[in-house]
Protein backbone atom coordinates (compact mmCIF):
# COMPACT_ATOMS: atom_id res chain seq x y z
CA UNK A 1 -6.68 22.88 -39.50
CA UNK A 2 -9.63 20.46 -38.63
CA UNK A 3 -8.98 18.74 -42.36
CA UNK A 4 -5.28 18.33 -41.52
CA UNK A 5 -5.92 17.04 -37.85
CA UNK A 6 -8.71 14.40 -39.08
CA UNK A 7 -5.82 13.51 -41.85
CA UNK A 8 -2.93 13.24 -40.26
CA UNK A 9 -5.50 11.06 -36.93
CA UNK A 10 -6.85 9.03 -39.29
CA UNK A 11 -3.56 8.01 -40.98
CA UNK A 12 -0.87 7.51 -37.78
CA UNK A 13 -4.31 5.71 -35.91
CA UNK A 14 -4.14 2.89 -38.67
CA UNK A 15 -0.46 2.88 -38.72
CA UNK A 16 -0.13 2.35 -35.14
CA UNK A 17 -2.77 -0.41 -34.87
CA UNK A 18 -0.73 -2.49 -37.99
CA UNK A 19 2.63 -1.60 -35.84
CA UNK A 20 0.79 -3.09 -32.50
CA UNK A 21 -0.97 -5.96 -34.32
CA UNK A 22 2.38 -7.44 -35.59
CA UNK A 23 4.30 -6.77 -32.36
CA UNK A 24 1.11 -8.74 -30.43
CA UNK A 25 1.75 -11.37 -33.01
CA UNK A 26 5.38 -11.82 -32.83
CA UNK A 27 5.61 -11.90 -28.66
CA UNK A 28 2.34 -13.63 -28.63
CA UNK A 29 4.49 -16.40 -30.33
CA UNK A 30 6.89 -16.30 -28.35
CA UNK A 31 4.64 -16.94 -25.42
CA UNK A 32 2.89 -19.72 -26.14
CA UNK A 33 6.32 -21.39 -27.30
CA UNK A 34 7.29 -20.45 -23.82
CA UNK A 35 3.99 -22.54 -22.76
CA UNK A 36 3.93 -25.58 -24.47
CA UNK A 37 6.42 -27.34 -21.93
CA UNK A 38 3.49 -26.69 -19.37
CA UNK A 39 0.61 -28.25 -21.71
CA UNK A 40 -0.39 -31.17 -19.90
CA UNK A 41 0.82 -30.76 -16.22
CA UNK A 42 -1.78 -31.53 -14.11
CA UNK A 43 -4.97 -30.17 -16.11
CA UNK A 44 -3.42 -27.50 -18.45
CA UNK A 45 -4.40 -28.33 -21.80
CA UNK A 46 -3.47 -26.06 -25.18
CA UNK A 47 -6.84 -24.06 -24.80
CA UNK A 48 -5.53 -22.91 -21.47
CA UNK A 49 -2.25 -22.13 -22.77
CA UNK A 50 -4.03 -20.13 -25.37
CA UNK A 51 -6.20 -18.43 -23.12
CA UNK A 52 -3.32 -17.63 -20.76
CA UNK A 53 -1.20 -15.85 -24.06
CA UNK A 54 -4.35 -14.14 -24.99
CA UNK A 55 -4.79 -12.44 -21.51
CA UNK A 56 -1.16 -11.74 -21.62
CA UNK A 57 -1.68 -8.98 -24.38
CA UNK A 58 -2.99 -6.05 -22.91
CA UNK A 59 0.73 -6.15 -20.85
CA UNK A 60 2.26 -5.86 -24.11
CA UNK A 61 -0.35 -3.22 -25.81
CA UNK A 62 0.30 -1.45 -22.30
CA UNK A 63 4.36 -1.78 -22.87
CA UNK A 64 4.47 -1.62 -26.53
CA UNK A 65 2.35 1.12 -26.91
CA UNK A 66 4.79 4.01 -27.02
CA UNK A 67 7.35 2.06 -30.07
CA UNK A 68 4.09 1.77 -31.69
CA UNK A 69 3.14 5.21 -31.89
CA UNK A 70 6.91 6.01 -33.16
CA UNK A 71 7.07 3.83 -35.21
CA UNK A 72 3.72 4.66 -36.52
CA UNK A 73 4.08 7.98 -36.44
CA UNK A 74 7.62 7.89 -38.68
CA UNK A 75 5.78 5.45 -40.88
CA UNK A 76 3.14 8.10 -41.69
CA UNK A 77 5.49 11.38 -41.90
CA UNK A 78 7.93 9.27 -43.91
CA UNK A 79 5.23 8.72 -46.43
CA UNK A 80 4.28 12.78 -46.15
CA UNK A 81 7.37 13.44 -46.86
CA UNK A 82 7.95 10.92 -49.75
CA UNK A 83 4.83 11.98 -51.82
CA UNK A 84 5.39 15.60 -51.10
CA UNK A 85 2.36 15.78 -49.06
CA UNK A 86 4.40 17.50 -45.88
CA UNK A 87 5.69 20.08 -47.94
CA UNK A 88 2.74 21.52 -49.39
CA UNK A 89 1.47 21.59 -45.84
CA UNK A 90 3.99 23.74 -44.64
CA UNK A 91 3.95 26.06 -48.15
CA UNK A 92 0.05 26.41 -47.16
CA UNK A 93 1.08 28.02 -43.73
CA UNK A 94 1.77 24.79 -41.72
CA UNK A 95 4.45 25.77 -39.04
CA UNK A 96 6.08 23.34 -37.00
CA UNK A 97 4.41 24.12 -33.83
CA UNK A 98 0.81 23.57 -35.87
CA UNK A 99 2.43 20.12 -36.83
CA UNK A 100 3.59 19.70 -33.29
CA UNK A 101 -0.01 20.30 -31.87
CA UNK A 102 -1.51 18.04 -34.02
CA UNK A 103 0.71 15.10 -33.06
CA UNK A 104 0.07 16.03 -29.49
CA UNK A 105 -3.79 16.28 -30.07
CA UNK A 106 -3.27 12.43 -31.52
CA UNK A 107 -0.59 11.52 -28.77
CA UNK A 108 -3.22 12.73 -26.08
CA UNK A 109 -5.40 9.94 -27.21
CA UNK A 110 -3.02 7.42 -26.68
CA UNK A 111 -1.65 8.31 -23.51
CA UNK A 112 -6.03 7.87 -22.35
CA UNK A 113 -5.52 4.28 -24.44
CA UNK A 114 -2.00 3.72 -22.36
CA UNK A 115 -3.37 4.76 -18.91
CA UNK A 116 -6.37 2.49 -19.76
CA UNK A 117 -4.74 -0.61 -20.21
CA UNK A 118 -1.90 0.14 -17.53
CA UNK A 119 -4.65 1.01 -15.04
CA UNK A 120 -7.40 -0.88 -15.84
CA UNK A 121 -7.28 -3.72 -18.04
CA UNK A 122 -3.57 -5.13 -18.07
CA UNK A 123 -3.87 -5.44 -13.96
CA UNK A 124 -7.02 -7.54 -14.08
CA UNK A 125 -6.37 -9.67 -16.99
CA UNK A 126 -2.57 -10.84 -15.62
CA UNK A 127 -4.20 -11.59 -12.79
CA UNK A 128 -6.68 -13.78 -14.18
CA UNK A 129 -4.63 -15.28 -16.54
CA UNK A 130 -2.01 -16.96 -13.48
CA UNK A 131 -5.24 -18.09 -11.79
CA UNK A 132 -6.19 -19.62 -14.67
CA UNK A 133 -3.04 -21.61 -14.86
CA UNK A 134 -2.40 -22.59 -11.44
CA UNK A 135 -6.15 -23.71 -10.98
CA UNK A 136 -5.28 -25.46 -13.71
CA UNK A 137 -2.10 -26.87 -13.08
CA UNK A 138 -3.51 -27.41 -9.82
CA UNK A 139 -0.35 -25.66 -8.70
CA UNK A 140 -0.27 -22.96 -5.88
CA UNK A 141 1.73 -19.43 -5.84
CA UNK A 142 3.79 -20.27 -2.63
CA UNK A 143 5.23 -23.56 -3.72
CA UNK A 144 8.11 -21.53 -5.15
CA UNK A 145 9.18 -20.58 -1.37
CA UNK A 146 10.99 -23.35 0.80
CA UNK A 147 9.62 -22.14 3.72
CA UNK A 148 5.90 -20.68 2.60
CA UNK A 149 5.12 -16.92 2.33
CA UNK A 150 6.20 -14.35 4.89
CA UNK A 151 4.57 -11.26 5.75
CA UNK A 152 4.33 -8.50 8.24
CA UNK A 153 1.43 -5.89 9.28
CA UNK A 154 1.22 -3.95 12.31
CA UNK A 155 -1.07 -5.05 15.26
CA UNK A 156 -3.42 -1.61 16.32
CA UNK A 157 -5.28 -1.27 19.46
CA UNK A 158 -8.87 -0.60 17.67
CA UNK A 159 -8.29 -2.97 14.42
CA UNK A 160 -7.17 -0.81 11.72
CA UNK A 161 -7.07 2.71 13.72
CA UNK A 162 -5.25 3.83 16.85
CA UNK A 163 -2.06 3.01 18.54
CA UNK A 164 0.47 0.73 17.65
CA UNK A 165 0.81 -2.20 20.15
CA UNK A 166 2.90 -4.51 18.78
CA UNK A 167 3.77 -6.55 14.98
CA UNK A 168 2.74 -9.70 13.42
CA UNK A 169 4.73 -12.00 10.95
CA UNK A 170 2.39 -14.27 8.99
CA UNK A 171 3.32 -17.46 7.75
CA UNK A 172 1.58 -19.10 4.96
CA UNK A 173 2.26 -21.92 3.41
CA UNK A 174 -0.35 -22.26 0.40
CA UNK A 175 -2.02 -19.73 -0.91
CA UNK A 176 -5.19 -21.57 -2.83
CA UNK A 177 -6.17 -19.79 -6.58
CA UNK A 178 -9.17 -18.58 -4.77
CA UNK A 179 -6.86 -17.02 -2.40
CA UNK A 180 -7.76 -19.46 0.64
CA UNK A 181 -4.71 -19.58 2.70
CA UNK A 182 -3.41 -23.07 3.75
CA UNK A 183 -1.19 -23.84 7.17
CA UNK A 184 -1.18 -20.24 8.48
CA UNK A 185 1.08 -19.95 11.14
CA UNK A 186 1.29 -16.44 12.93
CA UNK A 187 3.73 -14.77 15.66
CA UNK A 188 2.40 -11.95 17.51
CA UNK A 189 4.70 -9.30 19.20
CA UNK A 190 4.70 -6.40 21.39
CA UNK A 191 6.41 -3.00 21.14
CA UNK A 192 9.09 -4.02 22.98
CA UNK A 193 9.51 -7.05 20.42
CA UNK A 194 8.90 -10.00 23.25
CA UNK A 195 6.91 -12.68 21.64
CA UNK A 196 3.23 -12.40 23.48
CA UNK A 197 1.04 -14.98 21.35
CA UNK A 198 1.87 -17.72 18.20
CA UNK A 199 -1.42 -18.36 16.63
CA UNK A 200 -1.62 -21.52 14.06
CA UNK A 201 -4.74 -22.43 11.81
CA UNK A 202 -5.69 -25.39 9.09
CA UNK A 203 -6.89 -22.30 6.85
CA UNK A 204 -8.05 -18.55 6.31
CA UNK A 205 -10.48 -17.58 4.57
CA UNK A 206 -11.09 -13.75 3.90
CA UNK A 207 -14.50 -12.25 5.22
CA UNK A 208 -13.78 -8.55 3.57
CA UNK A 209 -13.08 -5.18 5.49
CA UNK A 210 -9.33 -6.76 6.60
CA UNK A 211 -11.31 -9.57 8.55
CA UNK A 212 -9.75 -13.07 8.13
CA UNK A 213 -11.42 -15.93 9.69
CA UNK A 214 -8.94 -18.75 10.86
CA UNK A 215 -10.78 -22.24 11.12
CA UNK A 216 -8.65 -25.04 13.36
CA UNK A 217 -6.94 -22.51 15.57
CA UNK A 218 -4.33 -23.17 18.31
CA UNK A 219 -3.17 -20.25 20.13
CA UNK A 220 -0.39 -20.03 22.26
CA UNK A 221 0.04 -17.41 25.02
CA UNK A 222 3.43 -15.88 26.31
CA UNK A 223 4.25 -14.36 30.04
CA UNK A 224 6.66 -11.23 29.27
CA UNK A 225 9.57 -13.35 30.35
CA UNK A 226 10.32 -16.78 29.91
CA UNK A 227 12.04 -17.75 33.07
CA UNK A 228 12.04 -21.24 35.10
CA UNK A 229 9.12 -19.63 36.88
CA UNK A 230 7.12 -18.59 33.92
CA UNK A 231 7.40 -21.21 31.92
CA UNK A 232 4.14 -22.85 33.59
CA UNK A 233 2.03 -19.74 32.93
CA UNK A 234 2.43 -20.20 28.77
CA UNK A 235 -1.16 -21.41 28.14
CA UNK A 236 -2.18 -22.92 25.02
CA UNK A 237 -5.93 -23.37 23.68
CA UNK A 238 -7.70 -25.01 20.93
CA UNK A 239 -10.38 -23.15 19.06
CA UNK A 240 -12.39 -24.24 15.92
CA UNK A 241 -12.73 -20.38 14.33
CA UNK A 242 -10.84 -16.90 15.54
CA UNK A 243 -11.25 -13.42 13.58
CA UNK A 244 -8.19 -11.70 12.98
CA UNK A 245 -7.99 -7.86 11.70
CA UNK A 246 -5.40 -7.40 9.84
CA UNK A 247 -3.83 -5.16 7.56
CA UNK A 248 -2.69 -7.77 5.19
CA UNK A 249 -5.78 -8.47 2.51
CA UNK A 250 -5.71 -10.99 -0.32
CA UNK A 251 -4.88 -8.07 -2.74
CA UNK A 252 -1.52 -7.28 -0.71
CA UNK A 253 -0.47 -10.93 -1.13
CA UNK A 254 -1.30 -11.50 -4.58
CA UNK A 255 1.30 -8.14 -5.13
CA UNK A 256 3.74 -10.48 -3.44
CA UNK A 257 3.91 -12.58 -6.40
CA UNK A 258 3.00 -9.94 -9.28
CA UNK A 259 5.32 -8.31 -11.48
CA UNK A 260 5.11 -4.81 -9.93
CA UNK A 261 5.47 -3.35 -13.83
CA UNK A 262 2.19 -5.29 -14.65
CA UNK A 263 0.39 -3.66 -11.39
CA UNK A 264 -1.63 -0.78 -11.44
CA UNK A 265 -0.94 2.81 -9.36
CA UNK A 266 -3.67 2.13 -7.18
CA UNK A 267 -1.94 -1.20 -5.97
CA UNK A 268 1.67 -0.48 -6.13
CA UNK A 269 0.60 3.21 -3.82
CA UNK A 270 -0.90 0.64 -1.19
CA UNK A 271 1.90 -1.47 -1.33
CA UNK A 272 4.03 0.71 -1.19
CA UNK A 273 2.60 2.17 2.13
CA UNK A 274 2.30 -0.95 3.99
CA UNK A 275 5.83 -1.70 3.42
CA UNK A 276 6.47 2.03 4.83
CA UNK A 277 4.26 1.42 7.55
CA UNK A 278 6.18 -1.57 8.40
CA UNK A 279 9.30 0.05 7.90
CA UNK A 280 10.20 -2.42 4.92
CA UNK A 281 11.95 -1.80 1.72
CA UNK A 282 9.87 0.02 -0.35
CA UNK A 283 11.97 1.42 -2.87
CA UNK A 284 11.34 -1.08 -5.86
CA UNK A 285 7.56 -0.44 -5.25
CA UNK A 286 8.46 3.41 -5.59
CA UNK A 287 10.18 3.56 -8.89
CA UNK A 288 7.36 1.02 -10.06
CA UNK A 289 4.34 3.78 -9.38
CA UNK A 290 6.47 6.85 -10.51
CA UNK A 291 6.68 4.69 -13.90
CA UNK A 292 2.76 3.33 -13.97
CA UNK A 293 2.34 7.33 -13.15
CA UNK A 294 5.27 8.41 -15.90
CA UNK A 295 5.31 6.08 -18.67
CA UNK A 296 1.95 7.06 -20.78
CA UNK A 297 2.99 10.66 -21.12
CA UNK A 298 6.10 8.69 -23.26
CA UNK A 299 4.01 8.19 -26.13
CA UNK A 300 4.20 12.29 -26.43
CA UNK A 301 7.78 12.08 -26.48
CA UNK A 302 7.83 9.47 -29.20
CA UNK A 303 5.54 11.99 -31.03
CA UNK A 304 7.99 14.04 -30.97
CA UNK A 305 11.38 12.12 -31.71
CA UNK A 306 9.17 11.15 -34.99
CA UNK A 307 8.36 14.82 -36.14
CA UNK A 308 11.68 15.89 -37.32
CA UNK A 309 11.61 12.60 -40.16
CA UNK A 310 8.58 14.70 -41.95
CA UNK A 311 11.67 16.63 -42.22
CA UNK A 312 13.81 14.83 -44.56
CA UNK A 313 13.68 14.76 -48.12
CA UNK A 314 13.70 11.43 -49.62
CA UNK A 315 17.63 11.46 -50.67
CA UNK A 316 17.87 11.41 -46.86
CA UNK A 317 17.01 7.65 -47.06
CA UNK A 318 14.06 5.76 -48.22
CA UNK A 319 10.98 5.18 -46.18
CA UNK A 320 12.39 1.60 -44.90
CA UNK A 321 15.30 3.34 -43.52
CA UNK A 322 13.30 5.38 -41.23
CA UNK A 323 11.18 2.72 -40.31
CA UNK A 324 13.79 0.89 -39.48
CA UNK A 325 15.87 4.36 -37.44
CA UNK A 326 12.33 4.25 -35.82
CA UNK A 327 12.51 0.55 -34.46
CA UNK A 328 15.87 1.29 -33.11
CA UNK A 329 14.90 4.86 -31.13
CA UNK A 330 12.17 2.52 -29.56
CA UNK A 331 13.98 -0.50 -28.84
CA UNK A 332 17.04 2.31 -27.09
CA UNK A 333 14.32 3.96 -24.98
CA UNK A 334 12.65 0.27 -24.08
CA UNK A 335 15.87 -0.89 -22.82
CA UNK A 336 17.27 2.80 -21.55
CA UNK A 337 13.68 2.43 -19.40
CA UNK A 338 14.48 -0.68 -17.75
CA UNK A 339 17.74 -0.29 -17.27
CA UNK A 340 16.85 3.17 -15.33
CA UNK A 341 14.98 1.38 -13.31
CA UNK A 342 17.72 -0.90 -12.34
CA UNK A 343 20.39 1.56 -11.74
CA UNK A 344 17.99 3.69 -9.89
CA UNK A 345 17.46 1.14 -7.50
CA UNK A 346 21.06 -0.02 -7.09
CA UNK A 347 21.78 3.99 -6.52
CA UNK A 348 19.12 4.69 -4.59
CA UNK A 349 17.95 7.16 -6.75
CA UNK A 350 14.77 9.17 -5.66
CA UNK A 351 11.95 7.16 -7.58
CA UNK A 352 10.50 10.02 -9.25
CA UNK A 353 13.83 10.64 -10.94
CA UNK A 354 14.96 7.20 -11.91
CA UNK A 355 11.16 6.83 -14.07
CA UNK A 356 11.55 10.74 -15.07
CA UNK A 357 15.24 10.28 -16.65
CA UNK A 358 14.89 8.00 -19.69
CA UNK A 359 11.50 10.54 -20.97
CA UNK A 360 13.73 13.77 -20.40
CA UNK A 361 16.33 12.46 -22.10
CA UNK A 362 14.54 11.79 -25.35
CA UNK A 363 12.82 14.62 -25.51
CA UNK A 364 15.92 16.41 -25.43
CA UNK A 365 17.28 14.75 -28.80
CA UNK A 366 13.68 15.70 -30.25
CA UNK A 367 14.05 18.56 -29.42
CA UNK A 368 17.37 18.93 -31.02
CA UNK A 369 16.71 16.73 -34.11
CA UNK A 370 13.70 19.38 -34.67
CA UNK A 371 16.53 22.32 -34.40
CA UNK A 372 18.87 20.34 -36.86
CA UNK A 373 16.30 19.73 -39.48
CA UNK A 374 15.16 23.19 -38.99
CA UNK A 375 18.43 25.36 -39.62
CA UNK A 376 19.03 22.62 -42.50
């Protein structure tokens, strides 16, 4: 058993890195194509588009990595199955379920390799890589919005703990690359939703532990009621610094502007809460996590949608042929995937279904193909 599992480890392992090599090569490519119409804007230059495609790659070994470990996987029981190899396994007492627990031994492996990259690596690197452009563009992240970046958090008697007393919407108009915020504008209300203070600032800068510092400040106070008589009591002061606690930190903006399927768990879970907290729309967040959570235990499904090809004799088709069945299952799930997530939304589908669905599903026609081959 040990001899089989370093065999059969040793062979789908170098299949799947070829597989991932030339799929990081072909949308690589396609990238920096993608880029050249950038190359000199402002201070982008080739190296930077280069540098930019480069740290786009764990993304696509995070995305990619299930079709690579099918088609992998087929590759190497195709070629089993070819030279004979398979069938001498299972005349020397090789049942299916030992085959099956060998692939999942293997599979295990790469779903540690998939939650790496998805958790880890992929988040951090995508991040990097749009700071790297934009510094160099000398571009910033909110000069896609008319009207700057909007925002809400919840205003708490002690800071960050105790009783809600009112809600802030933040107004920024640049966000810097080192995540400086430009033009702040903010509008302070109470529970009962009557505007009690507008606070405007040159620029933020974060301190850490939800402390922004606000540097040119003009704060304007409210009476509960704006009547003839009250209008004289709205004072209005100039200060040169003010500290604000507030929920929102530079990591919940930057999600603002992220692709949430290139976020990690950790971020789209606290994103997801402070759009519950602030009774926002969350659900696009939630069928994000549940597939950050969901999506490395795929590889183990492809596993097993690529067992039942050590199945078939070679008059079943040639080893191309399965290669080629193989890019197809993947490219069907890839797109079955996304489009989940889509109709899930539009539905309103509960988030752990909508990420479960496309995985069940598959594993189902393994299941089945395993039966077929089986009885036949």
């Amino acid at each position: 058993m040990r001899i089989l599992q370093k065999y059969f480890s040793v062979e789908i392992v170098r299949a799947v890195l070829f597989v991932m090599v030339a799929l990081l090569a072909l949308f690589s490519f396609f990238d920096l194509m993608s880029e050249l119409p950038s190359v000199n804007k402002g201070g982008y230059r080739l190296q930077h588009a280069l540098l930019y495609v480069t740290l786009g790659m764990p993304g696509y070994i995070y995305e990619f990595m299930p079709i690579a470990v099918l088609i992998g996987t087929i590759y190497v029981l195709a070629q089993f199955a070819s030279n004979s190899e398979f069938t001498i396994m299972r005349a020397a007492s090789m049942s299916t379920v030992m085959a099956g627990t060998i692939l999942i031994k293997i599979g295990l492996v790469f779903v540690a390799l998939t939650f790496l990259f998805g958790e880890v690596i992929a988040p951090y690197s995508t991040k990097l890589a749009e700071r790297i452009k934009l510094t160099a563009i000398g571009a910033s992240e909110t000069q896609q919005f008319r009207t700057g970046l909007w925002t809400k958090d919840l205003i708490r008697e002690n800071g960050l703990s105790g009783e809600v007393i009112g809600s802030r919407f933040l107004n920024v108009r640049e966000i810097l690359p080192d995540r400086q915020l430009k033009d702040v504008k903010m509008f302070e209300f109470d529970k009962n939703f009557h505007l009690a203070r507008e606070v405007t600032a040159k620029s933020a800068e974060y301190q850490g532990k939800n402390v922004w510092r606000l540097s040119d400040v003009i704060e304007t106070s409210f009476p509960r009621t704006l009547s003839a008589e009250d209008i004289a009591n709205v004072k209005s002061q100039a200060l040169s610094s003010r500290d604000v606690v507030s929920e929102v930190t530079p990591d919940i903006l930057s999600v603002l502007f992220a692709d949430p399927d290139r976020m990690s768990a950790v971020d789209l879970a606290a994103y997801t809460q402070h759009l519950n907290d602030n009774k926002q729309d969350s659900e696009r967040y939630e069928i994000a996590f549940w597939k950050k959570v969901t999506y490395p235990f795929a590889t183990l499904v492809m596993m097993a949608l690529a067992l039942p090809f050590a199945y078939l004799h070679v008059r079943s088709g040639g080893i191309s042929l399965k290669i080629f069945s193989g890019i197809m299952i993947g490219m069907v799930f890839y797109l079955i995937n996304s489009l989940f997530s889509h109709i899930g939304l539009l539905n309103t589908w509960p988030a752990a279904v909508t990420a479960l669905v496309p995985s069940i599903l598959f594993l189902g026609l393994a299941l089945a193909g395993l039966r077929y081959v089986e009885r036949n």
